[in-house]
C-alpha atoms as a PDB file:
ATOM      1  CA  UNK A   1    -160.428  26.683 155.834  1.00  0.00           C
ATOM      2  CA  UNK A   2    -160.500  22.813 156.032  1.00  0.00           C
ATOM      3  CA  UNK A   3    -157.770  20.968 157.162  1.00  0.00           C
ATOM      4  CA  UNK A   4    -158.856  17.609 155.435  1.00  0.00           C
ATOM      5  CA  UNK A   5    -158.760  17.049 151.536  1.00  0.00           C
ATOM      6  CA  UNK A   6    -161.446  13.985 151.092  1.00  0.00           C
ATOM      7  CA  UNK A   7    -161.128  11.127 148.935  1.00  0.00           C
ATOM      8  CA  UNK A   8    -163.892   8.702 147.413  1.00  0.00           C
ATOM      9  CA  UNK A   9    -162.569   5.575 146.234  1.00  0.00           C
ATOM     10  CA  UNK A  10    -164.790   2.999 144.486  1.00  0.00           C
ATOM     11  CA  UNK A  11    -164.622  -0.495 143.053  1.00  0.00           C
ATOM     12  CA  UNK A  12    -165.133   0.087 138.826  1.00  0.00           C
ATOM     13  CA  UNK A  13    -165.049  -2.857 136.455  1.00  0.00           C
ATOM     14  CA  UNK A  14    -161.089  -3.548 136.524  1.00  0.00           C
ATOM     15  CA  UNK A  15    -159.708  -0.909 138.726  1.00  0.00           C
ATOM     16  CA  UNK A  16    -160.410   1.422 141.694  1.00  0.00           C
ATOM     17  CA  UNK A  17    -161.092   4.512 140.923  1.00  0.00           C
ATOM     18  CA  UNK A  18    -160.210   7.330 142.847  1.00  0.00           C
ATOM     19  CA  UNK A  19    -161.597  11.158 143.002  1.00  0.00           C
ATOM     20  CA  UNK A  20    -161.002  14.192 144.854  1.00  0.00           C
ATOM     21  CA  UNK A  21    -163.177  17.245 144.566  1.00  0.00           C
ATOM     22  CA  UNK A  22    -161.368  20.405 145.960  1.00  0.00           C
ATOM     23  CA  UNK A  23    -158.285  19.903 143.900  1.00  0.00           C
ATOM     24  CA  UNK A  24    -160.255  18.611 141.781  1.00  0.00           C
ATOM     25  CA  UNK A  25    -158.002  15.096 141.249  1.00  0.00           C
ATOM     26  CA  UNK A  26    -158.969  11.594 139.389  1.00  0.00           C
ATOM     27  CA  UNK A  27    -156.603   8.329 139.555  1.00  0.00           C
ATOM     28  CA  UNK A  28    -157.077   4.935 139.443  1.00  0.00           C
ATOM     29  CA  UNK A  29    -155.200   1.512 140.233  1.00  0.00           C
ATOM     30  CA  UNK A  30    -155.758  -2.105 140.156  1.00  0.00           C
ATOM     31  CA  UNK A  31    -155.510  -2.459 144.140  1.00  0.00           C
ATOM     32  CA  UNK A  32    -156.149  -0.069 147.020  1.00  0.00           C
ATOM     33  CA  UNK A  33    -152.495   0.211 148.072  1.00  0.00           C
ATOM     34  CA  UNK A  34    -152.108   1.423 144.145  1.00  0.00           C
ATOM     35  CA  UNK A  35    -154.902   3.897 144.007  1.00  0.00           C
ATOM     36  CA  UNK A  36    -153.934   4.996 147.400  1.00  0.00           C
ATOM     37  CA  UNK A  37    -150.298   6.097 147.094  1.00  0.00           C
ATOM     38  CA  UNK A  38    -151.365   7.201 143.190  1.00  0.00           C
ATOM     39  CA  UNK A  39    -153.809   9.668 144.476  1.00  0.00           C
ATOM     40  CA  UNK A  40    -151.392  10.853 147.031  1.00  0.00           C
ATOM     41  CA  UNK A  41    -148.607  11.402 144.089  1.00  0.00           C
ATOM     42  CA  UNK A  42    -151.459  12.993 142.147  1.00  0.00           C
ATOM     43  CA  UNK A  43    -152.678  15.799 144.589  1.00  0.00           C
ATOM     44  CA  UNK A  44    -149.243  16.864 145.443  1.00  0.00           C
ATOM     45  CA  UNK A  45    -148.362  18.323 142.764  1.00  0.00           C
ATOM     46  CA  UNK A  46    -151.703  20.799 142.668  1.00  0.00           C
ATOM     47  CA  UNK A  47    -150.884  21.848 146.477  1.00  0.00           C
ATOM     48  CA  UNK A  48    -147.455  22.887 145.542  1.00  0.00           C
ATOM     49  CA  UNK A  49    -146.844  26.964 145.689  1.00  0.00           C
ATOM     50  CA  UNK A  50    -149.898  28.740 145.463  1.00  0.00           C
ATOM     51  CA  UNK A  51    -152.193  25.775 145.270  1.00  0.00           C
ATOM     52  CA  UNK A  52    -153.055  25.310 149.300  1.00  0.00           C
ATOM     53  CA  UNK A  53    -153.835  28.795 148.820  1.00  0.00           C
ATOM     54  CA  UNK A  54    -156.046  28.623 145.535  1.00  0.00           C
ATOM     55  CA  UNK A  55    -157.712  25.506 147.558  1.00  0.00           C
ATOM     56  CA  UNK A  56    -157.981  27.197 151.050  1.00  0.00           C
ATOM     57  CA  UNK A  57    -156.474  24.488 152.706  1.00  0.00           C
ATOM     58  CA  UNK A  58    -153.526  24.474 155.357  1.00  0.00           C
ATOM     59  CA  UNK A  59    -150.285  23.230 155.113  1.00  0.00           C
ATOM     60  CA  UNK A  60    -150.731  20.459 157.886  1.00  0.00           C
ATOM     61  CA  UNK A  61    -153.878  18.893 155.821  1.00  0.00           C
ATOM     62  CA  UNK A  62    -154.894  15.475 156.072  1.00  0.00           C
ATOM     63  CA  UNK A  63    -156.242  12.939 153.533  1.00  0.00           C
ATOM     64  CA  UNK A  64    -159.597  11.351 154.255  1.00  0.00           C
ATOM     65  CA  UNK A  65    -160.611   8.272 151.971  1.00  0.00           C
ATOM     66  CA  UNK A  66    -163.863   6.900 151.901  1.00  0.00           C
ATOM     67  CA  UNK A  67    -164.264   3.703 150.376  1.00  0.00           C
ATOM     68  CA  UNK A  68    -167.212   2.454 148.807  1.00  0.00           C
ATOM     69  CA  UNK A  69    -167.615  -1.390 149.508  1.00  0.00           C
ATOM     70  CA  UNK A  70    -170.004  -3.320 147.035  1.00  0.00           C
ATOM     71  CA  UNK A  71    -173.064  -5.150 148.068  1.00  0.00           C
ATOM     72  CA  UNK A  72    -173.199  -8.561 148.556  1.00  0.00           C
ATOM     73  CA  UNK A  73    -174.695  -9.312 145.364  1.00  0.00           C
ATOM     74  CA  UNK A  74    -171.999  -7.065 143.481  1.00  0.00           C
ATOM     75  CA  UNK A  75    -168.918  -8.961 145.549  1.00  0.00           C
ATOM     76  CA  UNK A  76    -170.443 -12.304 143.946  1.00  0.00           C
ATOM     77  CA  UNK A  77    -170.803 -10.574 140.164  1.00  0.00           C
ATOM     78  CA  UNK A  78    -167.019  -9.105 141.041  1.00  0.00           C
ATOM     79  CA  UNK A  79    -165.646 -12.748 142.455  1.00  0.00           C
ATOM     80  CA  UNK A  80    -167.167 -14.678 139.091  1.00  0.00           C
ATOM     81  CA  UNK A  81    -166.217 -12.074 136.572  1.00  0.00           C
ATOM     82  CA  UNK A  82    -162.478 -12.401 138.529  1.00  0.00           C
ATOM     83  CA  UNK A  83    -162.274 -16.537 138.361  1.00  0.00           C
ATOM     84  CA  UNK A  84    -164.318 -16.670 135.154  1.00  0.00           C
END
């Protein structure tokens, strides 16, 4: 039983995209705050009743994000796209 539901956020074109595997869960948001506390609003709903049971996972779970930071060369494509 794991006590941790993980989180992979990435940078996409426009928005940060957000996916969880086990519920399986997808969100995105235009800043990391956003996708953040949309992902949270997301996977609540699927652990409600039976659904920490259909996912194995306790009631006293915590959220691990792991965030995906772009290369140096992809900050500079992702700063001129923004001021362009």
């Amino acid at each position: 039983m794991s006590r941790v539901v993980q989180v992979k956020i990435y940078r996409g074109e426009r928005y940060y995209i957000a996916e969880c595997i086990d519920p399986p869960v997808f969100t995105y948001g235009r800043t990391l705050d956003e996708v953040v506390e949309k992902m949270k609003e997301a996977v609540a709903p699927r652990l409600k009743n039976d659904g920490l049971k259909e996912w194995d996972i306790p009631p006293d779970f915590s959220i691990l994000v792991n965030i995906e930071l772009p290369s140096p060369s992809e900050r500079r494509i992702f700063e001129q796209a923004r001021f362009s």
